[in-house]
PDB file of N, CA and C in Angstrom:
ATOM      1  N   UNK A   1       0.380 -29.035 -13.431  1.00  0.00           N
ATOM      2  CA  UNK A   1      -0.111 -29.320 -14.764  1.00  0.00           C
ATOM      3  C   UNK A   1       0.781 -28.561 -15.751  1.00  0.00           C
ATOM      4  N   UNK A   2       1.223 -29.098 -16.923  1.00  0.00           N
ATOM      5  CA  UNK A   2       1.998 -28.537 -17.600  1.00  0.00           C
ATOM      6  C   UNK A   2       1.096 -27.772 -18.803  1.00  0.00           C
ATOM      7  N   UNK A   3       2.250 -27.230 -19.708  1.00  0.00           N
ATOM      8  CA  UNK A   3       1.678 -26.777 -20.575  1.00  0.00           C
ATOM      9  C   UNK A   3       0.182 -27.110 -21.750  1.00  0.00           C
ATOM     10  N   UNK A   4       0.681 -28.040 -21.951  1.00  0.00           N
ATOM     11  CA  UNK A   4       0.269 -29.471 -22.935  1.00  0.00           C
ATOM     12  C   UNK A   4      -1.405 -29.466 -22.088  1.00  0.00           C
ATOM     13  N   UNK A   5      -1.115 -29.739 -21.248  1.00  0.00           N
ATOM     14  CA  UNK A   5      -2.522 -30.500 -20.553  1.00  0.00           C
ATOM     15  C   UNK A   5      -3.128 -29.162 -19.810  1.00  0.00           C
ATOM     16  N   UNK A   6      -2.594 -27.961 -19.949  1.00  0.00           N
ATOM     17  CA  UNK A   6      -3.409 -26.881 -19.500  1.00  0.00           C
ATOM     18  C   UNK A   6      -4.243 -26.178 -21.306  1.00  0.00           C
ATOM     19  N   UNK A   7      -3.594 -26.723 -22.249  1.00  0.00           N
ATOM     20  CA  UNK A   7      -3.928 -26.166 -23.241  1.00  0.00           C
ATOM     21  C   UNK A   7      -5.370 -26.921 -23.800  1.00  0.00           C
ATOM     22  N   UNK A   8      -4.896 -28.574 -23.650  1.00  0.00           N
ATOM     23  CA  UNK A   8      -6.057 -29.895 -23.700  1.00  0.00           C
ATOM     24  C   UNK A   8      -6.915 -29.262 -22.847  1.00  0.00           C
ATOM     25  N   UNK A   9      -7.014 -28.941 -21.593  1.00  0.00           N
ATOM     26  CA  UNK A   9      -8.186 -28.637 -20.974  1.00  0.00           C
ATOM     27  C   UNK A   9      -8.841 -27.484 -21.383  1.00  0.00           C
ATOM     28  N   UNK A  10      -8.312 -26.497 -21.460  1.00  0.00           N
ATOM     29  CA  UNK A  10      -9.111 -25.381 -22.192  1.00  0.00           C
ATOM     30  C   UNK A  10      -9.300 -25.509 -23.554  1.00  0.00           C
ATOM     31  N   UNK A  11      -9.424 -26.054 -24.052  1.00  0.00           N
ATOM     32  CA  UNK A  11      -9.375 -26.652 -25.684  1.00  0.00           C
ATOM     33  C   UNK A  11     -10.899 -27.631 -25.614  1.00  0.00           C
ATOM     34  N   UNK A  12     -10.839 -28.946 -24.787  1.00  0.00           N
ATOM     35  CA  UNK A  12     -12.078 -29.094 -24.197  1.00  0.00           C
ATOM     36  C   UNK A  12     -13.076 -28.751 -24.068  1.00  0.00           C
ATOM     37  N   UNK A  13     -12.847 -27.431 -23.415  1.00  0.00           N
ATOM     38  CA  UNK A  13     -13.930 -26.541 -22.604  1.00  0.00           C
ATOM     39  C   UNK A  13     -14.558 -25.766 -23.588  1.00  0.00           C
ATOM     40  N   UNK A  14     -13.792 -25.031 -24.460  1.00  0.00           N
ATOM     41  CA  UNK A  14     -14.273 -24.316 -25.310  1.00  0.00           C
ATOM     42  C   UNK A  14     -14.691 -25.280 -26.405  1.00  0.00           C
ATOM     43  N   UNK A  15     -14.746 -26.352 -26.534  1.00  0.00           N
ATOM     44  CA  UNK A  15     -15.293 -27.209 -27.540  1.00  0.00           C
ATOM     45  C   UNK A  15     -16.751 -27.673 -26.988  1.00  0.00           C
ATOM     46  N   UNK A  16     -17.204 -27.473 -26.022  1.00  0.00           N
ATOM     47  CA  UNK A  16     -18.448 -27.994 -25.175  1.00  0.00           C
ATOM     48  C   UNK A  16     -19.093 -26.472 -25.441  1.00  0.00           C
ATOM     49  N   UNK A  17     -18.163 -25.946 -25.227  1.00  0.00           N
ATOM     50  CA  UNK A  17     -19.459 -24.614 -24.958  1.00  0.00           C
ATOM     51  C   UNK A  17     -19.466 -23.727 -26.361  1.00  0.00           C
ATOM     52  N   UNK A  18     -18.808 -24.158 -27.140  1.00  0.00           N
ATOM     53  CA  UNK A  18     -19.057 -23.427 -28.635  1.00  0.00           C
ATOM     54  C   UNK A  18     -19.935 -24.445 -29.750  1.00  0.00           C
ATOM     55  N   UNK A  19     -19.775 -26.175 -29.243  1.00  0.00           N
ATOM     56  CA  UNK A  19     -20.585 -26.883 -30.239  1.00  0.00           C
ATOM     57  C   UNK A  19     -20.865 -26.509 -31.389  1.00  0.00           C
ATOM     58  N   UNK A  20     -19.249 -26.901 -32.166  1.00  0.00           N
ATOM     59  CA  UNK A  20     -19.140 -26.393 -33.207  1.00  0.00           C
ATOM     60  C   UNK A  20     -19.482 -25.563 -34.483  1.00  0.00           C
ATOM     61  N   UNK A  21     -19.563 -24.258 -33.997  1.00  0.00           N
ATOM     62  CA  UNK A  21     -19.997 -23.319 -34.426  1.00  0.00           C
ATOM     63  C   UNK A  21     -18.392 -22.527 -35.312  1.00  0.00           C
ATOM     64  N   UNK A  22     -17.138 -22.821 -34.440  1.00  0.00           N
ATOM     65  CA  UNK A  22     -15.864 -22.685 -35.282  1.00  0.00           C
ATOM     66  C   UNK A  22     -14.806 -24.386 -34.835  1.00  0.00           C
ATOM     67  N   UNK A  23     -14.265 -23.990 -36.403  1.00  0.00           N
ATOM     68  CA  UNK A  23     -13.042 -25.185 -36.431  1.00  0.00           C
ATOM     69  C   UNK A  23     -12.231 -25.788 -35.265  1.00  0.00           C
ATOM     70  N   UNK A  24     -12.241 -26.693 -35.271  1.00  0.00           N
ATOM     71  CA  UNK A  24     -10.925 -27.113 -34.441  1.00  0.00           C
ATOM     72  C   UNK A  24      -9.660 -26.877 -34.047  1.00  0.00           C
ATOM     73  N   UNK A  25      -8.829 -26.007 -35.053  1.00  0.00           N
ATOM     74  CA  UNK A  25      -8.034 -25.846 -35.342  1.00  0.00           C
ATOM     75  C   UNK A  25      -7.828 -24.349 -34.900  1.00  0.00           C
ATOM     76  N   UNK A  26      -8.727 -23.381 -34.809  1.00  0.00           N
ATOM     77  CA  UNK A  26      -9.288 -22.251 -34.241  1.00  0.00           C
ATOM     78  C   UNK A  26      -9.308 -22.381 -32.911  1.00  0.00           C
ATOM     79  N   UNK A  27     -10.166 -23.555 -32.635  1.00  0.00           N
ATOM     80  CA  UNK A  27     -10.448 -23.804 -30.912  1.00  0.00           C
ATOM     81  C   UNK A  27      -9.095 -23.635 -30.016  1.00  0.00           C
ATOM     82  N   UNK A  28      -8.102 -24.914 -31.087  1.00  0.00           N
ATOM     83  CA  UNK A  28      -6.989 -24.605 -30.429  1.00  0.00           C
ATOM     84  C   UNK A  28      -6.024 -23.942 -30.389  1.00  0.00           C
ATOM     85  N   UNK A  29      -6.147 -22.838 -31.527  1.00  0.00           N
ATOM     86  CA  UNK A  29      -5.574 -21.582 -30.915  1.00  0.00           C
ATOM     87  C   UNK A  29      -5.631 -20.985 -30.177  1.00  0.00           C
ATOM     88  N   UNK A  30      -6.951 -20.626 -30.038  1.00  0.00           N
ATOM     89  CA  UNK A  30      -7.657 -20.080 -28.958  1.00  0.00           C
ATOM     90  C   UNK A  30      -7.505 -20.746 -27.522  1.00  0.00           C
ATOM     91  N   UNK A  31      -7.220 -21.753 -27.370  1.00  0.00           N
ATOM     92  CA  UNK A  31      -7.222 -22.721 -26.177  1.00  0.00           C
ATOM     93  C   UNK A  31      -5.628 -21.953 -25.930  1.00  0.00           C
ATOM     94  N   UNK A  32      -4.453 -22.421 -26.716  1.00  0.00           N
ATOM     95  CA  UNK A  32      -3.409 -21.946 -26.539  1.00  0.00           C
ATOM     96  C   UNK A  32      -2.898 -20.802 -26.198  1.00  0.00           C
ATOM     97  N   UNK A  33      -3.824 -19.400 -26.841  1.00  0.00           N
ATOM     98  CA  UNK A  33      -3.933 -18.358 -26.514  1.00  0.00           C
ATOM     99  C   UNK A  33      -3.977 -17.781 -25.200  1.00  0.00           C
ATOM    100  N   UNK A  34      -5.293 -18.351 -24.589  1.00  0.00           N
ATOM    101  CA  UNK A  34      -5.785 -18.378 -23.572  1.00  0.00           C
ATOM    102  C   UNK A  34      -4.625 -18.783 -22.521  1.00  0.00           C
ATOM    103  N   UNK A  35      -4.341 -19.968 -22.640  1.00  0.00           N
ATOM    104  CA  UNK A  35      -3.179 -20.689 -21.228  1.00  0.00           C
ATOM    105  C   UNK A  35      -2.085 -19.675 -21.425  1.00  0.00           C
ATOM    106  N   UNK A  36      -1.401 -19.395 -22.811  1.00  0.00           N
ATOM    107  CA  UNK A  36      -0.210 -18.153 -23.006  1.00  0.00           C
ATOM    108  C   UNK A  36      -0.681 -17.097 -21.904  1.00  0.00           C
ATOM    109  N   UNK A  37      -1.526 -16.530 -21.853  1.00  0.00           N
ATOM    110  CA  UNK A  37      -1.981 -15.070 -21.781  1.00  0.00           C
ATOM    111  C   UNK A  37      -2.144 -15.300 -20.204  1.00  0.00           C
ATOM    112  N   UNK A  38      -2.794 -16.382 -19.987  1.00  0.00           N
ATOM    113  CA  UNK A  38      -2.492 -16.526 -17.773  1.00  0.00           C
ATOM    114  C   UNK A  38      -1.605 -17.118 -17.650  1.00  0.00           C
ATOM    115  N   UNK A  39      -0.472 -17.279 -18.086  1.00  0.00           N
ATOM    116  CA  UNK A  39       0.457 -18.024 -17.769  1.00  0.00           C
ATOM    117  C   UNK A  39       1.428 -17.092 -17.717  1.00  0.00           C
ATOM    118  N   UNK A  40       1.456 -15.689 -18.532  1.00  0.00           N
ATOM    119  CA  UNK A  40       2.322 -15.017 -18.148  1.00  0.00           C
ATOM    120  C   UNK A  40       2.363 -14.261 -16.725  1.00  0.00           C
ATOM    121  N   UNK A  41       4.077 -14.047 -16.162  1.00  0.00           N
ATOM    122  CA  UNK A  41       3.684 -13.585 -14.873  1.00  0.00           C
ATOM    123  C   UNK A  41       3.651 -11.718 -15.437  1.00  0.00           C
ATOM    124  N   UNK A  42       2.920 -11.223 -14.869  1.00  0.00           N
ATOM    125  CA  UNK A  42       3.027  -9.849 -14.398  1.00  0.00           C
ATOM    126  C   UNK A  42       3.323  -9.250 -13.869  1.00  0.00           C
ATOM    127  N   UNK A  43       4.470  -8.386 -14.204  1.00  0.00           N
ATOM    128  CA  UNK A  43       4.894  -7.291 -13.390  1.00  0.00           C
ATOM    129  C   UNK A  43       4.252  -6.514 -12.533  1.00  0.00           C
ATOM    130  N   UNK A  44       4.694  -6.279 -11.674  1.00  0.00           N
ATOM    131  CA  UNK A  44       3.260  -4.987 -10.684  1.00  0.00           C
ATOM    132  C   UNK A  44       4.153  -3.931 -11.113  1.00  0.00           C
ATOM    133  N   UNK A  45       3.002  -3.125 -11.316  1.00  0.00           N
ATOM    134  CA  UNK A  45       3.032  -1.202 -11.395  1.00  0.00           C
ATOM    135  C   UNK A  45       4.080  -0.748 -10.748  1.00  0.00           C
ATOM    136  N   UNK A  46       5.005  -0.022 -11.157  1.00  0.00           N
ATOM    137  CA  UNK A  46       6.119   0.566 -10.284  1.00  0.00           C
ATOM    138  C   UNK A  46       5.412   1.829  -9.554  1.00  0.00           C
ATOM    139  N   UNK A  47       4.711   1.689  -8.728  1.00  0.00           N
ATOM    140  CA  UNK A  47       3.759   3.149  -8.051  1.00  0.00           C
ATOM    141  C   UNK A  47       4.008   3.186  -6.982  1.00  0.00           C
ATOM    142  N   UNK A  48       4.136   4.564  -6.439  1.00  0.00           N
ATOM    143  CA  UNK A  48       3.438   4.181  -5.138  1.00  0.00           C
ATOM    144  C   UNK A  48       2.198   5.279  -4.074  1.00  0.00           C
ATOM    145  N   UNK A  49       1.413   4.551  -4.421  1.00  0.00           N
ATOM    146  CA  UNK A  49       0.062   5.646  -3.950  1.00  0.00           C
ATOM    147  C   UNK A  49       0.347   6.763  -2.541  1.00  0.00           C
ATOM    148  N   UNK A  50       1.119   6.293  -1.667  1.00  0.00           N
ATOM    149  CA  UNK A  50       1.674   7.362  -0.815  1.00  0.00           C
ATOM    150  C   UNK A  50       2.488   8.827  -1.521  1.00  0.00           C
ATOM    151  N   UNK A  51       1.964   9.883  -1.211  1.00  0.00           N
ATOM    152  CA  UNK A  51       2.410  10.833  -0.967  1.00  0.00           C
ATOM    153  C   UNK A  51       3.596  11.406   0.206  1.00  0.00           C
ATOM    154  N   UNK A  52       4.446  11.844  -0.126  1.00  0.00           N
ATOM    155  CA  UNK A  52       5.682  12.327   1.254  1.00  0.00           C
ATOM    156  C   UNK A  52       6.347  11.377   1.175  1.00  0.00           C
ATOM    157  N   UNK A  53       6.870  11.706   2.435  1.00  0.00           N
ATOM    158  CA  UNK A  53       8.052  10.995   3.270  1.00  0.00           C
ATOM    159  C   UNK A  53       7.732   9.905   3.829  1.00  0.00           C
ATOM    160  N   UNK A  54       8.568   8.954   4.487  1.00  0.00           N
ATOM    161  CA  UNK A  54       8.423   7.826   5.325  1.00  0.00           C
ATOM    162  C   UNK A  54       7.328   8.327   6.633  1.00  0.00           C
ATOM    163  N   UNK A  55       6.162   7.707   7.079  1.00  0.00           N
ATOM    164  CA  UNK A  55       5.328   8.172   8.337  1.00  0.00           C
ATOM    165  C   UNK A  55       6.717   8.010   9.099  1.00  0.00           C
ATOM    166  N   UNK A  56       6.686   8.824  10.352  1.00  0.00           N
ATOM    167  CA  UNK A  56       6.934   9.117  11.638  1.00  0.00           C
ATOM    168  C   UNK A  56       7.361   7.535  12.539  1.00  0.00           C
ATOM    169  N   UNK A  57       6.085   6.546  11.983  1.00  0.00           N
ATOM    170  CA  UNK A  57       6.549   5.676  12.763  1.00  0.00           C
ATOM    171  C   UNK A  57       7.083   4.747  11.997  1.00  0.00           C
ATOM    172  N   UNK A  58       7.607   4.680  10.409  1.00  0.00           N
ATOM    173  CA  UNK A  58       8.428   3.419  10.468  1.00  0.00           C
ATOM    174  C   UNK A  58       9.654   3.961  10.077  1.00  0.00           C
ATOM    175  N   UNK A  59      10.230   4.954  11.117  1.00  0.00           N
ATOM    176  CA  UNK A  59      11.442   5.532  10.978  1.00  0.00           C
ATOM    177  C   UNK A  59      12.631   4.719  11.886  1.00  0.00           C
ATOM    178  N   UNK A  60      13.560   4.369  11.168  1.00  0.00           N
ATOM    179  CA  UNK A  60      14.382   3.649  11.950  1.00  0.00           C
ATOM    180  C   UNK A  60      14.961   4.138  13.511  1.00  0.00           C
ATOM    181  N   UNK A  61      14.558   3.612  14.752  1.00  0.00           N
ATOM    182  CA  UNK A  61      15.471   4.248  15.794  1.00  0.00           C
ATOM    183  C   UNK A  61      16.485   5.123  15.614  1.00  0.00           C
ATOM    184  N   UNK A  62      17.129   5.205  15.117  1.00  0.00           N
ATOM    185  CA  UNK A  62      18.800   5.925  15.388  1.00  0.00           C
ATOM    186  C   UNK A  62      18.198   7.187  14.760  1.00  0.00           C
ATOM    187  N   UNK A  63      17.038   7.126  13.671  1.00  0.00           N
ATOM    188  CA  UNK A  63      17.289   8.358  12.981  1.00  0.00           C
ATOM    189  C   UNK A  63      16.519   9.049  13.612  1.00  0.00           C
ATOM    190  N   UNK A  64      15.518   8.445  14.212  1.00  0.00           N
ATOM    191  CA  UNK A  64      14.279   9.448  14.751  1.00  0.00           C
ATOM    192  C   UNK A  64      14.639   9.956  16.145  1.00  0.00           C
ATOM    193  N   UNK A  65      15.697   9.203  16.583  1.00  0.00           N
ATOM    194  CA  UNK A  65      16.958   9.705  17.717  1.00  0.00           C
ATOM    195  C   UNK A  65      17.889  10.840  17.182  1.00  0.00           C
ATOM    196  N   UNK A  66      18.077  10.944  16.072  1.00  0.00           N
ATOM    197  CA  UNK A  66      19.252  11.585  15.887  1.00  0.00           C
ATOM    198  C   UNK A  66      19.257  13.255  16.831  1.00  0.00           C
ATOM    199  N   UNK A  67      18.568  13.316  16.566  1.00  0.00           N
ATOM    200  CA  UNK A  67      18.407  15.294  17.348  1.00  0.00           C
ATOM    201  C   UNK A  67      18.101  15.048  18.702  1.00  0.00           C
ATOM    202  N   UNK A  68      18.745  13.861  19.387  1.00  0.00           N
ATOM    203  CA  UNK A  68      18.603  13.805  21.038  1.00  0.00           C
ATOM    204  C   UNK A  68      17.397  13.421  21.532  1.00  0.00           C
ATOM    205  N   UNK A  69      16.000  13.292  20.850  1.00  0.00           N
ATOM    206  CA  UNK A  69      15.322  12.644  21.051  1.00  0.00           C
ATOM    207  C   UNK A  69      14.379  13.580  20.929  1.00  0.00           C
ATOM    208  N   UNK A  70      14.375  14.743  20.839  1.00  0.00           N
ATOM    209  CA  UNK A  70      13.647  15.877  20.901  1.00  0.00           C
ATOM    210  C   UNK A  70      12.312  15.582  19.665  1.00  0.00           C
ATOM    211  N   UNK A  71      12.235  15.519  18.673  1.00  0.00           N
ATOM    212  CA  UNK A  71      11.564  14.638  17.801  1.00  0.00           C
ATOM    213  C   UNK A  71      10.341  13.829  17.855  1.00  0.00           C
ATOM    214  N   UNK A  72      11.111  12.895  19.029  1.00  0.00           N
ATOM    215  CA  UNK A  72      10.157  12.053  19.690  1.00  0.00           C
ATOM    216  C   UNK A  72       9.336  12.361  20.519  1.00  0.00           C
ATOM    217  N   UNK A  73       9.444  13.182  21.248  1.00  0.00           N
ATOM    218  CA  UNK A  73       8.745  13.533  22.398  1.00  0.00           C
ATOM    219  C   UNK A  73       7.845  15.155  22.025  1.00  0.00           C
ATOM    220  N   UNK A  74       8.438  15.564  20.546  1.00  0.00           N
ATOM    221  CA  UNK A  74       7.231  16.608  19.956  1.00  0.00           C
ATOM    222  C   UNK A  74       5.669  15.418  19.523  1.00  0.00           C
ATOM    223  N   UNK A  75       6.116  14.278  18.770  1.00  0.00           N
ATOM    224  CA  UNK A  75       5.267  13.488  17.887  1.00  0.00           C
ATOM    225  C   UNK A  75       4.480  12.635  18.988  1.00  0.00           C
ATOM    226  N   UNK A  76       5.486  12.365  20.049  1.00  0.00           N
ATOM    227  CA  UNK A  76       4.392  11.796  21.677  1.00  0.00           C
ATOM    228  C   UNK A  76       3.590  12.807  22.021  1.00  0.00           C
ATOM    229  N   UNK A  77       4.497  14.042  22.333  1.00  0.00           N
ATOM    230  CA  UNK A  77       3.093  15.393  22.867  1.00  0.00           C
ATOM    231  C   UNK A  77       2.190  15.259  21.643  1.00  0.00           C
ATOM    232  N   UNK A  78       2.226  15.531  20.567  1.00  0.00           N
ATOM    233  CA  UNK A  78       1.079  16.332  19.541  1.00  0.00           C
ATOM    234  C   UNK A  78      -0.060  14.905  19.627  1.00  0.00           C
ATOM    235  N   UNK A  79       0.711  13.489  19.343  1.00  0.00           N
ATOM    236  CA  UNK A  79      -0.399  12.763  18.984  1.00  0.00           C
ATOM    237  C   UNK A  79      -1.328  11.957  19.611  1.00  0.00           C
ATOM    238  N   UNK A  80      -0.981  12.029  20.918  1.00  0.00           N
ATOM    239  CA  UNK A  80      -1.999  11.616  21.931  1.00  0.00           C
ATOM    240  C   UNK A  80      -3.538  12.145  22.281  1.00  0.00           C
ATOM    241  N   UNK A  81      -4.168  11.763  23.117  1.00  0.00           N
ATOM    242  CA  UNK A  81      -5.383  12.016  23.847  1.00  0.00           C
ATOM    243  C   UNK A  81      -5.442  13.338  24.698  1.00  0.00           C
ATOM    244  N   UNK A  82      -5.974  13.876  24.563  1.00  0.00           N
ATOM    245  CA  UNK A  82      -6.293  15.377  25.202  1.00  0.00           C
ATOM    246  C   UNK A  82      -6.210  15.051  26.576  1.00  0.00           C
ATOM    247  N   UNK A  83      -6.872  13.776  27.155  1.00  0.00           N
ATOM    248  CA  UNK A  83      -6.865  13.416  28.896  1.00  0.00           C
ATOM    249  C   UNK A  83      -5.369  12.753  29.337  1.00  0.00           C
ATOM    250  N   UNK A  84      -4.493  12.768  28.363  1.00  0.00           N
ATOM    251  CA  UNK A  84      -2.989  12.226  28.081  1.00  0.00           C
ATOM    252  C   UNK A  84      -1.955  12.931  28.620  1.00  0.00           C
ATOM    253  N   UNK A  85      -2.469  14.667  27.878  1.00  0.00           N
ATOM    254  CA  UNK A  85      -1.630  15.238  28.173  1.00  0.00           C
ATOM    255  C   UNK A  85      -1.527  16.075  29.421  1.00  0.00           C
ATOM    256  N   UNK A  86      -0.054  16.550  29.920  1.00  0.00           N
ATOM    257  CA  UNK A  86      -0.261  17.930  30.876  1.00  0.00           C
ATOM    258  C   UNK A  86      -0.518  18.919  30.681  1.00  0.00           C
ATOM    259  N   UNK A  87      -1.529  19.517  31.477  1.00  0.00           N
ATOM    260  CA  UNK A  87      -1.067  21.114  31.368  1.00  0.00           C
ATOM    261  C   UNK A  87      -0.318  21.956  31.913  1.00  0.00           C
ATOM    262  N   UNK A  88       0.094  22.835  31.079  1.00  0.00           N
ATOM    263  CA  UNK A  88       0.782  24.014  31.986  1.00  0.00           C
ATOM    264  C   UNK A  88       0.215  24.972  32.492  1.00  0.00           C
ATOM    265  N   UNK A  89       0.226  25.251  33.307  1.00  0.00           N
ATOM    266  CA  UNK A  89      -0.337  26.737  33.999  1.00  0.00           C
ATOM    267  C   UNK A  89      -1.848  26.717  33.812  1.00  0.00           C
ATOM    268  N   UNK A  90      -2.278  25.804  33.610  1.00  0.00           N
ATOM    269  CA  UNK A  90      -3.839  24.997  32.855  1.00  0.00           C
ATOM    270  C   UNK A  90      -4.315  25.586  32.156  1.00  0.00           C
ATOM    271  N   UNK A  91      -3.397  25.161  30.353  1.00  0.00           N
ATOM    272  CA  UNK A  91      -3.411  25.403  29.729  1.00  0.00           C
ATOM    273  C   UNK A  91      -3.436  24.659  28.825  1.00  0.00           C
ATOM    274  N   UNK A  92      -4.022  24.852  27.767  1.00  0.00           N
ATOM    275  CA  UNK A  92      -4.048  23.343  26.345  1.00  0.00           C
ATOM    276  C   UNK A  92      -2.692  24.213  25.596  1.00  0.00           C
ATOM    277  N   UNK A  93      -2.371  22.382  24.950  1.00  0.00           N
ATOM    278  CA  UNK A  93      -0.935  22.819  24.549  1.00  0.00           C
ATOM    279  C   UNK A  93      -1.257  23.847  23.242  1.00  0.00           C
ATOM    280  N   UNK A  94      -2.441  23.526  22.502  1.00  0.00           N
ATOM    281  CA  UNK A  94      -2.495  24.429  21.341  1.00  0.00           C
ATOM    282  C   UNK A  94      -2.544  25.629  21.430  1.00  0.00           C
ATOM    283  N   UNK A  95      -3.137  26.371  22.976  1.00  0.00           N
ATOM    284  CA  UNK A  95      -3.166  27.613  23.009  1.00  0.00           C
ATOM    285  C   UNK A  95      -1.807  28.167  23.794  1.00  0.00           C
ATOM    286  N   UNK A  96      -0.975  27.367  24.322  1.00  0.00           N
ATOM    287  CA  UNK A  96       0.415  27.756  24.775  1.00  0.00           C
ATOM    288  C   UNK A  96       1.135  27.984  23.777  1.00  0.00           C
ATOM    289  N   UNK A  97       1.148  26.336  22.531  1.00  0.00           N
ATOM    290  CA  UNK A  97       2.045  26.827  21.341  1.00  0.00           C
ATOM    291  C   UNK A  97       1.443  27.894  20.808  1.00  0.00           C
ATOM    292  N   UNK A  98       0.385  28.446  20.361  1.00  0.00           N
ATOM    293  CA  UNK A  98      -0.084  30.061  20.077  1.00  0.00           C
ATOM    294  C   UNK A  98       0.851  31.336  20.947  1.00  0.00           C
ATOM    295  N   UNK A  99       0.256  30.971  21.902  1.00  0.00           N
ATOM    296  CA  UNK A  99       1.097  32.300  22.875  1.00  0.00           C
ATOM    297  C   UNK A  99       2.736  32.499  22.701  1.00  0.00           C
ATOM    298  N   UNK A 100       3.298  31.417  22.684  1.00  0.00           N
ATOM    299  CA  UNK A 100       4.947  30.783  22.595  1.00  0.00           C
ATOM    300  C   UNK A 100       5.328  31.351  20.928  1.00  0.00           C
ATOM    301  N   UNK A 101       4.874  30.958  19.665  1.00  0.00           N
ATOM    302  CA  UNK A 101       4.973  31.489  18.687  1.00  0.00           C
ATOM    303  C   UNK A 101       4.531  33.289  18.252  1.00  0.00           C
ATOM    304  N   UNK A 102       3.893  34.067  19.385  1.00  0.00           N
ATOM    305  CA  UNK A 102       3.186  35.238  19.326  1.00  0.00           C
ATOM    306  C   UNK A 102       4.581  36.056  20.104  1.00  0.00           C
ATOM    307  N   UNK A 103       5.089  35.203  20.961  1.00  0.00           N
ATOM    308  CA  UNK A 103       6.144  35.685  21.749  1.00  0.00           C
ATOM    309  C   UNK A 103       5.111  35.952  23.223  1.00  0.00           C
ATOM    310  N   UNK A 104       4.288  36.008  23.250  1.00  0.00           N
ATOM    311  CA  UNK A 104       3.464  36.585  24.487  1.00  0.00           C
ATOM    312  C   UNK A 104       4.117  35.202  25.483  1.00  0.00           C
ATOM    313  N   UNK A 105       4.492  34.236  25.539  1.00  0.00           N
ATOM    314  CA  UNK A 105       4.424  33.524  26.348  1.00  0.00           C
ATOM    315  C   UNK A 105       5.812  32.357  26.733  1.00  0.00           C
ATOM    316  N   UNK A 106       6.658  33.183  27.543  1.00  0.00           N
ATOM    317  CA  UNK A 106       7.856  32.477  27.328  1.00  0.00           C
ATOM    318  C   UNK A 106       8.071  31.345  28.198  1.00  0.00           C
TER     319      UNK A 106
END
């Protein structure tokens, strides 16, 4: 539908439901107004609601490789299931990395 006949239709409409209470000539400003005002496109918001860096996982291969892979296999240990992981010396990893950062535990 083009311009013309999007303006006729809302021009119409508002002539039924105002029963002349204002001019014609008003109506179809207003009709015109109206089709202008949705007819323009809109820009979206330059935002972006994330905070940080890129997540972990939509990091391109090569980069999340880059340090030998080491990276990967911290973000596999930390983010799994407790019945997932191994233990050492039967130990949870949170209280090894404790001991390991204390030095008590090499």
């Amino acid at each position: 539908m083009n311009r013309s006949q999007q303006v006729t239709e809302v021009f119409h409409e508002l002539r039924r439901s105002i029963d002349g209470q204002i001019s014609a000539r008003d109506i179809l400003a207003a009709a015109a107004s109206i089709v202008e005002l949705m007819s323009e496109e809109v820009e979206s918001p330059r935002y972006d609601l994330r905070h940080g860096g890129l997540p972990f996982e939509n990091w391109a291969v090569d980069v999340a490789l880059a340090d030998g892979g080491w990276r990967v296999m911290w973000h596999e240990m930390h983010r799994g299931a407790r019945w997932m992981r191994d233990d050492w010396d039967g130990m949870e990893f949170e209280e090894r990395d404790a001991r390991i950062r204390m030095g008590v535990y090499a």
